[in-house]
PDB file of N, CA and C in Angstrom:
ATOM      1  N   UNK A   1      89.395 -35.877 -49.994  1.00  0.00           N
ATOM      2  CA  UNK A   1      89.184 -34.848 -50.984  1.00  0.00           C
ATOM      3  C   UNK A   1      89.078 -33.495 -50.294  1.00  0.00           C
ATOM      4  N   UNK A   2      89.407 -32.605 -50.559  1.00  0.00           N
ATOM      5  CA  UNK A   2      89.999 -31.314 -50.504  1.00  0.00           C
ATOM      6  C   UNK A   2      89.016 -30.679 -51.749  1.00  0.00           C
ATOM      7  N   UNK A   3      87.771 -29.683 -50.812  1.00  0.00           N
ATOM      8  CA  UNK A   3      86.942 -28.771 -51.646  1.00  0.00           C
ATOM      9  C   UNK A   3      88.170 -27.359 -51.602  1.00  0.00           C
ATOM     10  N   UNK A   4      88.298 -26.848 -52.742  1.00  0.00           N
ATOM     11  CA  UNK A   4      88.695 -25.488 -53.232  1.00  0.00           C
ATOM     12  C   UNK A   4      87.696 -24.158 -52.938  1.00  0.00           C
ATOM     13  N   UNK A   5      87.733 -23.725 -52.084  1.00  0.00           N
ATOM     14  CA  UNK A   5      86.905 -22.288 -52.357  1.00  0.00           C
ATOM     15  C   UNK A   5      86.230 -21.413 -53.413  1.00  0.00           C
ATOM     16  N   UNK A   6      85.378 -21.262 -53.492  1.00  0.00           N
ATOM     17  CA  UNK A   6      85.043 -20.469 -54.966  1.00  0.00           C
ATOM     18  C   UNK A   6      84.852 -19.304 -54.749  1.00  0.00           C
ATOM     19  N   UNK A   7      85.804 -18.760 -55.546  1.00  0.00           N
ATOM     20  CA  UNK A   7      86.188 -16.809 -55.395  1.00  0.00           C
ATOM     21  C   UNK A   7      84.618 -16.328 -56.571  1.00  0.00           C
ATOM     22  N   UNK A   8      84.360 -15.371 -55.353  1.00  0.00           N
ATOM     23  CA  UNK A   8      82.805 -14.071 -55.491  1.00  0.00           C
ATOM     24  C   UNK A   8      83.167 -13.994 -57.024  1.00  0.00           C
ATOM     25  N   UNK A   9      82.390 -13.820 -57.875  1.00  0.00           N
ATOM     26  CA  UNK A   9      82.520 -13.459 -59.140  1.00  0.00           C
ATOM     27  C   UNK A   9      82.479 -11.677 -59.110  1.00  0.00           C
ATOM     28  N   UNK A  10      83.860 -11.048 -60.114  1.00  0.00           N
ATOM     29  CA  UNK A  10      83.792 -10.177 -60.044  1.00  0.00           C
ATOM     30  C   UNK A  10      84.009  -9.528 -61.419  1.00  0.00           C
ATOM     31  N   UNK A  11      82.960  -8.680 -61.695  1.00  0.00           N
ATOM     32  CA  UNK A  11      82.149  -8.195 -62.992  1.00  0.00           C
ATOM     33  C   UNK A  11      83.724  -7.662 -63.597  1.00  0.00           C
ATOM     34  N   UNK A  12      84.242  -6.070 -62.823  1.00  0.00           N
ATOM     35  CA  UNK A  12      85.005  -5.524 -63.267  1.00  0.00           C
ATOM     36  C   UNK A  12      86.293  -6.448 -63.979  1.00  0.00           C
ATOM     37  N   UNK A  13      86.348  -7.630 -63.099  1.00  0.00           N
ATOM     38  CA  UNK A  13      88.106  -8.297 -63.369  1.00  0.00           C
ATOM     39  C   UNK A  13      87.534  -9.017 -64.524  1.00  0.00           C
ATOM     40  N   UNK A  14      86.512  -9.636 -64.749  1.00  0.00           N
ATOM     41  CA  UNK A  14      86.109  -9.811 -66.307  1.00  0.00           C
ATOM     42  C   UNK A  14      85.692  -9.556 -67.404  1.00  0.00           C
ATOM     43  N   UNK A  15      85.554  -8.005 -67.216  1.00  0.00           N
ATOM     44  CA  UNK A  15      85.663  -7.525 -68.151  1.00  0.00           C
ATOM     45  C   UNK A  15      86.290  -6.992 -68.689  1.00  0.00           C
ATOM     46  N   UNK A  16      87.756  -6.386 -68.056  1.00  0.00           N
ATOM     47  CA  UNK A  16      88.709  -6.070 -67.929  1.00  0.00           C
ATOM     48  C   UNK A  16      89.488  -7.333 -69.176  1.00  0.00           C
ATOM     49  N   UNK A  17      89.081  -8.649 -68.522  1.00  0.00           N
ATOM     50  CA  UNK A  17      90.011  -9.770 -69.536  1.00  0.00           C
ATOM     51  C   UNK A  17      89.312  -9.994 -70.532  1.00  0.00           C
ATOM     52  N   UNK A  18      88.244  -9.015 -70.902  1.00  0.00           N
ATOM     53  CA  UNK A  18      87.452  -9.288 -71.980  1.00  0.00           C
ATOM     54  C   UNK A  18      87.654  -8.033 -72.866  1.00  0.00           C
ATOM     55  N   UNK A  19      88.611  -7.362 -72.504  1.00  0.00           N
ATOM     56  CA  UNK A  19      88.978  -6.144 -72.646  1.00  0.00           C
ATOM     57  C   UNK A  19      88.195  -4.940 -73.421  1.00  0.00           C
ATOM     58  N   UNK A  20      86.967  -4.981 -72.646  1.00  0.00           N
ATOM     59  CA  UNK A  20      85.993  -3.976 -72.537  1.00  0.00           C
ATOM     60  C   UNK A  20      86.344  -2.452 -71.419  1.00  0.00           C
ATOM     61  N   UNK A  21      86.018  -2.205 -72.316  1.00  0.00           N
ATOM     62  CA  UNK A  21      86.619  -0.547 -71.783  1.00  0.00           C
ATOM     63  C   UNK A  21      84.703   0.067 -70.998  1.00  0.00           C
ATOM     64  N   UNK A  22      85.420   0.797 -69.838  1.00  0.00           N
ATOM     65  CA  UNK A  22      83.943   0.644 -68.655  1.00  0.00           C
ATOM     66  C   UNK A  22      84.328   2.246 -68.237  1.00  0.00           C
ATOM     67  N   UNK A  23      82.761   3.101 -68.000  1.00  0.00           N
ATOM     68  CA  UNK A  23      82.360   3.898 -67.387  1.00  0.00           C
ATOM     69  C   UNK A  23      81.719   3.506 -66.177  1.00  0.00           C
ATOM     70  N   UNK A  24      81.597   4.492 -65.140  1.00  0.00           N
ATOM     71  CA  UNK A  24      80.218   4.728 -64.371  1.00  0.00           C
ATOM     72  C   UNK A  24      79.686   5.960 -64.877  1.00  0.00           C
ATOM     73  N   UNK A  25      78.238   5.341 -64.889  1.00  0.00           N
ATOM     74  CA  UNK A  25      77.238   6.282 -65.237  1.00  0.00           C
ATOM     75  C   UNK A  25      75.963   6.476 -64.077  1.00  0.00           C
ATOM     76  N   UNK A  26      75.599   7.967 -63.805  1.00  0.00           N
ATOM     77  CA  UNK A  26      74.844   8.075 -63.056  1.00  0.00           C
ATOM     78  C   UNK A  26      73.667   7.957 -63.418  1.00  0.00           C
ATOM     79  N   UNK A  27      72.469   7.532 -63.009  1.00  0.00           N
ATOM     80  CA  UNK A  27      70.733   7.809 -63.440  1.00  0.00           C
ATOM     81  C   UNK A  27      70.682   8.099 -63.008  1.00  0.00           C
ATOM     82  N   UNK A  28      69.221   9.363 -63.317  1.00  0.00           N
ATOM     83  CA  UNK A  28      68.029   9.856 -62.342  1.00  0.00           C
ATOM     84  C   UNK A  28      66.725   9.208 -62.056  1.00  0.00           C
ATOM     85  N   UNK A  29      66.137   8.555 -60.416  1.00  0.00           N
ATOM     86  CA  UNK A  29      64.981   7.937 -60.482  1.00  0.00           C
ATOM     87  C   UNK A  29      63.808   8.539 -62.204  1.00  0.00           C
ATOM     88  N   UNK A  30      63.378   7.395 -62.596  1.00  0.00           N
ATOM     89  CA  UNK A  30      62.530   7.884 -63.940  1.00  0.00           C
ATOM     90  C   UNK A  30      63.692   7.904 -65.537  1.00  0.00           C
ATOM     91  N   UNK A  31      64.507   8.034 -65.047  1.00  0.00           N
ATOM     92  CA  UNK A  31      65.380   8.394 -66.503  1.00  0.00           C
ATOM     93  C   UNK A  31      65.429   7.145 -67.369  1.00  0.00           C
ATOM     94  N   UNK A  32      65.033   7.074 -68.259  1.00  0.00           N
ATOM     95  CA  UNK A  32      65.208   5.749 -69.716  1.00  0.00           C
ATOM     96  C   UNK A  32      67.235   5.619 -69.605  1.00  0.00           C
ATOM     97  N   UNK A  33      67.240   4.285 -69.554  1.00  0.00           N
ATOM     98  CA  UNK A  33      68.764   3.897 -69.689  1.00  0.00           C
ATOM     99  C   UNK A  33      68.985   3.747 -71.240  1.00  0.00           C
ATOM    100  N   UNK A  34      67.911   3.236 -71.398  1.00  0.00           N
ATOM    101  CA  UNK A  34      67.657   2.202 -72.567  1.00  0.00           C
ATOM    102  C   UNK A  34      66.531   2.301 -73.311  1.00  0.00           C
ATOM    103  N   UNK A  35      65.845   3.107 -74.540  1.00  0.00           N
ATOM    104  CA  UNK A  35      64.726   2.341 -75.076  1.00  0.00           C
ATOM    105  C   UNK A  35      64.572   1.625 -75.970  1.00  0.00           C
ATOM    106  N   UNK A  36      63.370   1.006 -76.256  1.00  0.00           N
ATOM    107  CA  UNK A  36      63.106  -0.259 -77.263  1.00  0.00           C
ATOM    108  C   UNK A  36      63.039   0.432 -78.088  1.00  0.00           C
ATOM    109  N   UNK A  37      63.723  -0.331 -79.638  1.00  0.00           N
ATOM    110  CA  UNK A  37      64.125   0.238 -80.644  1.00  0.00           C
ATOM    111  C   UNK A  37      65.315   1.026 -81.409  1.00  0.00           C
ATOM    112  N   UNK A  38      66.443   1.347 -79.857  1.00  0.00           N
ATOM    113  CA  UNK A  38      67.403   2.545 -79.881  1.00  0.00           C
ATOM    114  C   UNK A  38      68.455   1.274 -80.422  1.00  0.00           C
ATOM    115  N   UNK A  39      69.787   1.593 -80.863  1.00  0.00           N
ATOM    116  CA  UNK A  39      70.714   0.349 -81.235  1.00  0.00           C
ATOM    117  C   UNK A  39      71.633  -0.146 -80.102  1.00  0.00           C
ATOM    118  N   UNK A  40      71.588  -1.055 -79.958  1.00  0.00           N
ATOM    119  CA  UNK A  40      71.703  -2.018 -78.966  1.00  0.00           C
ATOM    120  C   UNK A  40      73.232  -2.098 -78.436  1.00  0.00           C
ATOM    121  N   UNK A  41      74.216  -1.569 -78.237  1.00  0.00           N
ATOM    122  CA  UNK A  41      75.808  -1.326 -78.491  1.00  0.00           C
ATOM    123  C   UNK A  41      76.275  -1.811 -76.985  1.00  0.00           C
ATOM    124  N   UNK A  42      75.647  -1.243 -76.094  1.00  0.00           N
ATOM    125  CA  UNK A  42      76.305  -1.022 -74.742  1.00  0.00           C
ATOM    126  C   UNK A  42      75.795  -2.325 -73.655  1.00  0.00           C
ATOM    127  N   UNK A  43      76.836  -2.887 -72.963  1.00  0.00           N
ATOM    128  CA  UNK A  43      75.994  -3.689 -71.648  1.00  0.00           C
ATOM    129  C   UNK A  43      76.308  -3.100 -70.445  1.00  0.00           C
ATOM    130  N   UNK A  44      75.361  -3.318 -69.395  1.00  0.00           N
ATOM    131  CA  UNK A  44      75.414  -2.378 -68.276  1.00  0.00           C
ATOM    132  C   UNK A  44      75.475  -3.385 -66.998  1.00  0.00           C
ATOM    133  N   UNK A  45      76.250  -3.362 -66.532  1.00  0.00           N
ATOM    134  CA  UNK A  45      76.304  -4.190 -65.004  1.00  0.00           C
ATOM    135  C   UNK A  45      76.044  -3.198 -64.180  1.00  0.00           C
ATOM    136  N   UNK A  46      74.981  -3.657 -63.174  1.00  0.00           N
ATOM    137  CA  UNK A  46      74.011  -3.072 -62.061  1.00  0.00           C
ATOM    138  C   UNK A  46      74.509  -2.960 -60.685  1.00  0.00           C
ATOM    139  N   UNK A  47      75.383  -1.817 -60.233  1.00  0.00           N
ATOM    140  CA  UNK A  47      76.492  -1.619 -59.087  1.00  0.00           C
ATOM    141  C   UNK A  47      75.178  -1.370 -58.244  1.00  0.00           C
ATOM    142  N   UNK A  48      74.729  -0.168 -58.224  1.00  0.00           N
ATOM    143  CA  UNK A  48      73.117  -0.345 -56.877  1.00  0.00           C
ATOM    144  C   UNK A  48      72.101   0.166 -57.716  1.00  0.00           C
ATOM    145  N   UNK A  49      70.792   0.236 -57.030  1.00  0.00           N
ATOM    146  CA  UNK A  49      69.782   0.765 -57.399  1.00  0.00           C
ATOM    147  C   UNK A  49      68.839  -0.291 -57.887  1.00  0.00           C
ATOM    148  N   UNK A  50      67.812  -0.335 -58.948  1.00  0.00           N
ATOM    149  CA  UNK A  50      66.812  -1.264 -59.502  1.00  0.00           C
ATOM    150  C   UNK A  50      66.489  -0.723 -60.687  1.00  0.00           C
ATOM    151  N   UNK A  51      66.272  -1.316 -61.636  1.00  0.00           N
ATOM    152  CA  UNK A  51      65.939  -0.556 -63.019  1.00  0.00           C
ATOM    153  C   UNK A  51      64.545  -1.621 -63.044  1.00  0.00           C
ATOM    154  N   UNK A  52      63.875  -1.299 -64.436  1.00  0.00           N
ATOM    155  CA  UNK A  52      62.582  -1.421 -64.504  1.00  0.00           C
ATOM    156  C   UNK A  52      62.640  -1.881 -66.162  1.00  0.00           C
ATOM    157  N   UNK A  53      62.025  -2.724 -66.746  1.00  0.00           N
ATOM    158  CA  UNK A  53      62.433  -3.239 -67.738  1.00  0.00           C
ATOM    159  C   UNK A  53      60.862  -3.840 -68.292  1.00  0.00           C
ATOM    160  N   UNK A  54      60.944  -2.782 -69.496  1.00  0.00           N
ATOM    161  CA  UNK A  54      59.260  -2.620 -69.978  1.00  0.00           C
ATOM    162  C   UNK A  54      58.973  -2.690 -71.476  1.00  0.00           C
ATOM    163  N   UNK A  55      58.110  -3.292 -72.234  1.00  0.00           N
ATOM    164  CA  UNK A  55      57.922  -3.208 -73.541  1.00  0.00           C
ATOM    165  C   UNK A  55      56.622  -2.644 -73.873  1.00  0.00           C
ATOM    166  N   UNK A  56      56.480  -2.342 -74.877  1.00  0.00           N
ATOM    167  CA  UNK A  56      55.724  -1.553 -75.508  1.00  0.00           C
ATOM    168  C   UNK A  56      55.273  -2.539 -76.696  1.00  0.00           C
ATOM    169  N   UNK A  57      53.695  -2.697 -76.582  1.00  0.00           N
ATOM    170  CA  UNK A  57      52.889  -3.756 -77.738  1.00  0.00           C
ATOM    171  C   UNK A  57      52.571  -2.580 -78.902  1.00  0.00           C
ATOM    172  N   UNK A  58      52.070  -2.970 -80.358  1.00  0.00           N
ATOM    173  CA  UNK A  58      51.787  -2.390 -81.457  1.00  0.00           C
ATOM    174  C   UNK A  58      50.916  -1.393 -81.077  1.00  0.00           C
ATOM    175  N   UNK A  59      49.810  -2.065 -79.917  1.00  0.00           N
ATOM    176  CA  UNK A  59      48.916  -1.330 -79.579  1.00  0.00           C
ATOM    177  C   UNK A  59      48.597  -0.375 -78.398  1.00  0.00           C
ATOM    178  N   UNK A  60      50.100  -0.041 -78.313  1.00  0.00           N
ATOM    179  CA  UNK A  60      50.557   0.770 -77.455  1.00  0.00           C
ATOM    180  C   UNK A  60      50.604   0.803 -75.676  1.00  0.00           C
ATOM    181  N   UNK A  61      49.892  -0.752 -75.402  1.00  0.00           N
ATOM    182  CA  UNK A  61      49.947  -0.977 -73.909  1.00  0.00           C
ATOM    183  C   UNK A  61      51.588  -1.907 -73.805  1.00  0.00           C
ATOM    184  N   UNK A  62      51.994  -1.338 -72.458  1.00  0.00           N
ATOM    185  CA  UNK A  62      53.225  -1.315 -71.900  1.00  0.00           C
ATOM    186  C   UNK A  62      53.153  -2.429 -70.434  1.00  0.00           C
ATOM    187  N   UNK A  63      53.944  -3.562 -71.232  1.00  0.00           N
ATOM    188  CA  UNK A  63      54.102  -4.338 -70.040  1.00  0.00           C
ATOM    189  C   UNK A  63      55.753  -4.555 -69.169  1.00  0.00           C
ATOM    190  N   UNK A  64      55.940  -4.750 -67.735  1.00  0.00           N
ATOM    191  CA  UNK A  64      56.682  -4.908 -66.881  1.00  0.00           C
ATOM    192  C   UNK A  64      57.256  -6.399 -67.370  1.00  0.00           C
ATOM    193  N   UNK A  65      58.503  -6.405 -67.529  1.00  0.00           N
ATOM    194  CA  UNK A  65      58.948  -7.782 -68.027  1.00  0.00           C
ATOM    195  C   UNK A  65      59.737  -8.177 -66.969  1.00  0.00           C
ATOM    196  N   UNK A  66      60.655  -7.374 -66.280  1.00  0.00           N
ATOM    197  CA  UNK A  66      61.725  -7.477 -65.083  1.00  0.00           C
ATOM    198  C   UNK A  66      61.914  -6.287 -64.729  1.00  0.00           C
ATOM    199  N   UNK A  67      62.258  -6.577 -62.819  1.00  0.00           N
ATOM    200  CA  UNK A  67      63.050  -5.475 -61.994  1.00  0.00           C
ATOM    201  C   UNK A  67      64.072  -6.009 -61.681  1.00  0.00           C
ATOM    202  N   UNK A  68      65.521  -5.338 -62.438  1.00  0.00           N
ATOM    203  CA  UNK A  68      66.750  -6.070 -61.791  1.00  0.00           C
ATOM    204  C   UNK A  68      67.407  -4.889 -61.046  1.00  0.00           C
ATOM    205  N   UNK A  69      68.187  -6.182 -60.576  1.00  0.00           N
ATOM    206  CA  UNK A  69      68.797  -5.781 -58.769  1.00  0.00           C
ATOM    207  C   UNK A  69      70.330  -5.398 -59.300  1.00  0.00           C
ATOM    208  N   UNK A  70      70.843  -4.949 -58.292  1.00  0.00           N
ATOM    209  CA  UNK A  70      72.772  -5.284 -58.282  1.00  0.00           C
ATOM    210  C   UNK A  70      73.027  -6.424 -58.721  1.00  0.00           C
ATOM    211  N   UNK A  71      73.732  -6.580 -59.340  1.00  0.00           N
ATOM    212  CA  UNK A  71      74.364  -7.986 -59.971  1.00  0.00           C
ATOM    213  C   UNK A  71      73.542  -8.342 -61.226  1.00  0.00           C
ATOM    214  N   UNK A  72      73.022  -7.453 -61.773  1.00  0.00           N
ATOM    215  CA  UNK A  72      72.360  -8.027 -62.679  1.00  0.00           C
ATOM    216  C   UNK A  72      72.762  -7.286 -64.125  1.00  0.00           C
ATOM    217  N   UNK A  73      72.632  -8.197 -65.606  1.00  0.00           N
ATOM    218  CA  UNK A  73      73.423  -6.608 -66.542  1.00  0.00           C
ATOM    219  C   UNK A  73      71.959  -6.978 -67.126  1.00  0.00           C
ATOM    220  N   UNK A  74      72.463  -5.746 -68.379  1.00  0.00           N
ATOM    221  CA  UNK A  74      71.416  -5.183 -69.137  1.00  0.00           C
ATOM    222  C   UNK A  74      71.789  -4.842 -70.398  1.00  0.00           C
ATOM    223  N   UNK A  75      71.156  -5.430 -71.425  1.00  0.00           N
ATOM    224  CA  UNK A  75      71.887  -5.130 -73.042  1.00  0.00           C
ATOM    225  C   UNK A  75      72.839  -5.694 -73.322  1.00  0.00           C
ATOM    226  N   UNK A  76      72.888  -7.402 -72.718  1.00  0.00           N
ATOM    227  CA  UNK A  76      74.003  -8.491 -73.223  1.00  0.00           C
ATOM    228  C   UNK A  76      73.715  -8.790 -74.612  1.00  0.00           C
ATOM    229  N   UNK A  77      72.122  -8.541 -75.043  1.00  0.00           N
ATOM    230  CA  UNK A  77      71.477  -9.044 -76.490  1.00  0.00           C
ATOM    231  C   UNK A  77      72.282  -8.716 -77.417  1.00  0.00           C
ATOM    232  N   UNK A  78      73.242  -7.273 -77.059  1.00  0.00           N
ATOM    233  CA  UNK A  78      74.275  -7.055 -78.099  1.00  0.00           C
ATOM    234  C   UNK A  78      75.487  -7.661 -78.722  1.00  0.00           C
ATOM    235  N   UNK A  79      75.893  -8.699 -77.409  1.00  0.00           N
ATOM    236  CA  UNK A  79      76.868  -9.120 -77.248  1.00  0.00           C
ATOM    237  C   UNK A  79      76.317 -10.835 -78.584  1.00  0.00           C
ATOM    238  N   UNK A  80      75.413 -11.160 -78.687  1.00  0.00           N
ATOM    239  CA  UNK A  80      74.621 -12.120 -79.261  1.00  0.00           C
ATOM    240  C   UNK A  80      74.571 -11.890 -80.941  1.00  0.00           C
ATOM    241  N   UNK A  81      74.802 -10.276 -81.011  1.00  0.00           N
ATOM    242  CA  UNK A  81      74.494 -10.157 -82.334  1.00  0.00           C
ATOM    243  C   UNK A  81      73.503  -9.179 -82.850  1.00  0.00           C
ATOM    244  N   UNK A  82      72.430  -9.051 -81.581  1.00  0.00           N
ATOM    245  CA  UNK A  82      71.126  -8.734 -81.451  1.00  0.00           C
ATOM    246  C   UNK A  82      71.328  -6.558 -81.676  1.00  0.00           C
ATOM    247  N   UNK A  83      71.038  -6.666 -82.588  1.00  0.00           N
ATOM    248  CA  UNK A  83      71.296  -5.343 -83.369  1.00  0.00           C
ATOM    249  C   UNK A  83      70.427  -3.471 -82.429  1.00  0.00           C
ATOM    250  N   UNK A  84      69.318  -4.230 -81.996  1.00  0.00           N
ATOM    251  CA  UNK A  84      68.266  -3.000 -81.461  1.00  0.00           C
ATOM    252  C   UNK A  84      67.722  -3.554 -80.287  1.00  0.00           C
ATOM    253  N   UNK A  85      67.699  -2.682 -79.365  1.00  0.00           N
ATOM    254  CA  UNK A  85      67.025  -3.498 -78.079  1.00  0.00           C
ATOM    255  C   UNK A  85      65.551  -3.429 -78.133  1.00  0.00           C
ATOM    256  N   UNK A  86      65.531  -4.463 -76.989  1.00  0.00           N
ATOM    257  CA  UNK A  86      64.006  -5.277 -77.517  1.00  0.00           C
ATOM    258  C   UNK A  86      62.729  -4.809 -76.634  1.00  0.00           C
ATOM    259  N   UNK A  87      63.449  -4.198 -75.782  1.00  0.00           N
ATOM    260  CA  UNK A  87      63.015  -3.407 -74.621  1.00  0.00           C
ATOM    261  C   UNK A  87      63.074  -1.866 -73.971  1.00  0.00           C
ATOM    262  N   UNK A  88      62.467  -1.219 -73.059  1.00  0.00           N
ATOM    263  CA  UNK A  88      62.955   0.199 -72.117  1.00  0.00           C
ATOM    264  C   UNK A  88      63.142  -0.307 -71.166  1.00  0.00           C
ATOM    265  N   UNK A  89      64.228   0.030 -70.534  1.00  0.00           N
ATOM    266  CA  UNK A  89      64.980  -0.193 -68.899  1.00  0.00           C
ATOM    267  C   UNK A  89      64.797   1.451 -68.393  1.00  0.00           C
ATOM    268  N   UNK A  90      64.123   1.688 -67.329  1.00  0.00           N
ATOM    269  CA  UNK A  90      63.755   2.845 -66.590  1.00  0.00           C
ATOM    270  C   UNK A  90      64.383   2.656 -65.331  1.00  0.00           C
ATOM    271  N   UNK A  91      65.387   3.289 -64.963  1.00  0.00           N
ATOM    272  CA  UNK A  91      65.818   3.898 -62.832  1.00  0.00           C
ATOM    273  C   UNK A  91      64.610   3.916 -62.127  1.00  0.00           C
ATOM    274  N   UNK A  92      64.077   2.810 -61.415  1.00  0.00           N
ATOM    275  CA  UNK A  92      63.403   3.085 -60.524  1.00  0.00           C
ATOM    276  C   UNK A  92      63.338   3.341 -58.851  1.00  0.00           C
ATOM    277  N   UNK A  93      65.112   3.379 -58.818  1.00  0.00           N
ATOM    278  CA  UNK A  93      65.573   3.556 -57.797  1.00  0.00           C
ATOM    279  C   UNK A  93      65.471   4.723 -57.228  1.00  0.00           C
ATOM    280  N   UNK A  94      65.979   5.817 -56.212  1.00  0.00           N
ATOM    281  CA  UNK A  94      67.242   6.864 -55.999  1.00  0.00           C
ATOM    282  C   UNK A  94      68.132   6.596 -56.691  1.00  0.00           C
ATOM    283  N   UNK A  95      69.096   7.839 -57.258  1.00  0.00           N
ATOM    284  CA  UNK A  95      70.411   8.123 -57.892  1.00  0.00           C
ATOM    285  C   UNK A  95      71.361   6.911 -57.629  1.00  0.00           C
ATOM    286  N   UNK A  96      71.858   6.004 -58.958  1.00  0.00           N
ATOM    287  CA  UNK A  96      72.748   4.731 -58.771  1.00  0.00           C
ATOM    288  C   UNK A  96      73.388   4.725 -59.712  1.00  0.00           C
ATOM    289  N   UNK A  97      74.503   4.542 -59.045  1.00  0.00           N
ATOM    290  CA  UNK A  97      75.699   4.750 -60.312  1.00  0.00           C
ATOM    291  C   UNK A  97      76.019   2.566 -61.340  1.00  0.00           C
ATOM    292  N   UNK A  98      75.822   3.112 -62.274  1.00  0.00           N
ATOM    293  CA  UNK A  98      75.937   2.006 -63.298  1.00  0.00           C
ATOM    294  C   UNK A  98      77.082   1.422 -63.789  1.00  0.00           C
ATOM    295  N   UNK A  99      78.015   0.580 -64.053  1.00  0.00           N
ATOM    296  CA  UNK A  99      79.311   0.227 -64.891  1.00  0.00           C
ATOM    297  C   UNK A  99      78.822  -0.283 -65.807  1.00  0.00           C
ATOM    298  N   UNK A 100      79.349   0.524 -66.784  1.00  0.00           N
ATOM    299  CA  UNK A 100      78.672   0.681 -68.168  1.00  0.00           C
ATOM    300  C   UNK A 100      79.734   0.587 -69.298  1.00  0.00           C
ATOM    301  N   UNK A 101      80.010  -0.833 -69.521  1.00  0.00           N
ATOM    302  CA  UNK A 101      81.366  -0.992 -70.414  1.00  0.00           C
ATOM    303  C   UNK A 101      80.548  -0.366 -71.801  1.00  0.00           C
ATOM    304  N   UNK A 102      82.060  -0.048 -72.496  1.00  0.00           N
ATOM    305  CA  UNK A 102      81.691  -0.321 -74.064  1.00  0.00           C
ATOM    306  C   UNK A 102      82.824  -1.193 -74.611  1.00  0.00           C
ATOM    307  N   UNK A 103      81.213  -2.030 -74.880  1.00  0.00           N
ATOM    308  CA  UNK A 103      82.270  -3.281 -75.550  1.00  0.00           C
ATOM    309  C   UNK A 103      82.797  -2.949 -77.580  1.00  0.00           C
ATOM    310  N   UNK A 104      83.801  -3.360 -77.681  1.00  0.00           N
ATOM    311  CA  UNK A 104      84.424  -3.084 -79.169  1.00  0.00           C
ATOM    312  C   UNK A 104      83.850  -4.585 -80.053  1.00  0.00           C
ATOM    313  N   UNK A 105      83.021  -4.131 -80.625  1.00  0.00           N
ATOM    314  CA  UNK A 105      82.415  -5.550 -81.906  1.00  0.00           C
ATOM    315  C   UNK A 105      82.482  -5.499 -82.779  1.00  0.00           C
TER     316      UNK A 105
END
């Protein structure tokens, strides 16, 4: 038996066949990508940097849910159906540029 190699997964070439149309977008360390409540449209694949991913209770305390890395997206919930995001994603990096499809639904 003869193992096949498994080719790096690569964000751009699938989304491309998913034929999502893609920006880069820059943040500023601190800048909201995303807040909870805003409508949910866009997913963001994570080229460098770290974002910060936080909710907000009735009673106004704010908890840390995730820090994602490169390789990680953000606002797939849209892709689900999921109308308003459920969360704030904050740059907690230095300046990192984002690929930031907009997907057509």
């Amino acid at each position: 038996m003869t193992r096949r190699r498994q080719r790096a997964f690569q964000p751009a070439v699938f989304l491309t066949k998913m034929g999502a149309k893609s920006i880069i977008a820059l943040f500023r360390e601190g800048q909201a990508i995303g807040t909870q409540g805003d409508a949910g449209k866009e997913v963001f694949y994570i080229e460098k940097g770290q974002l910060k991913v936080t909710v907000k209770s009735k009673r106004g305390k704010e908890t840390v849910l995730a820090i994602l890395h490169r390789g990680n997206y953000l606002g797939a919930g849209c892709m689900t159906g999921q109308a308003f995001l459920t969360a704030t994603a904050t740059e907690i990096t230095a300046p990192s540029a984002k690929e930031k499809p907009r997907l057509e639904l």
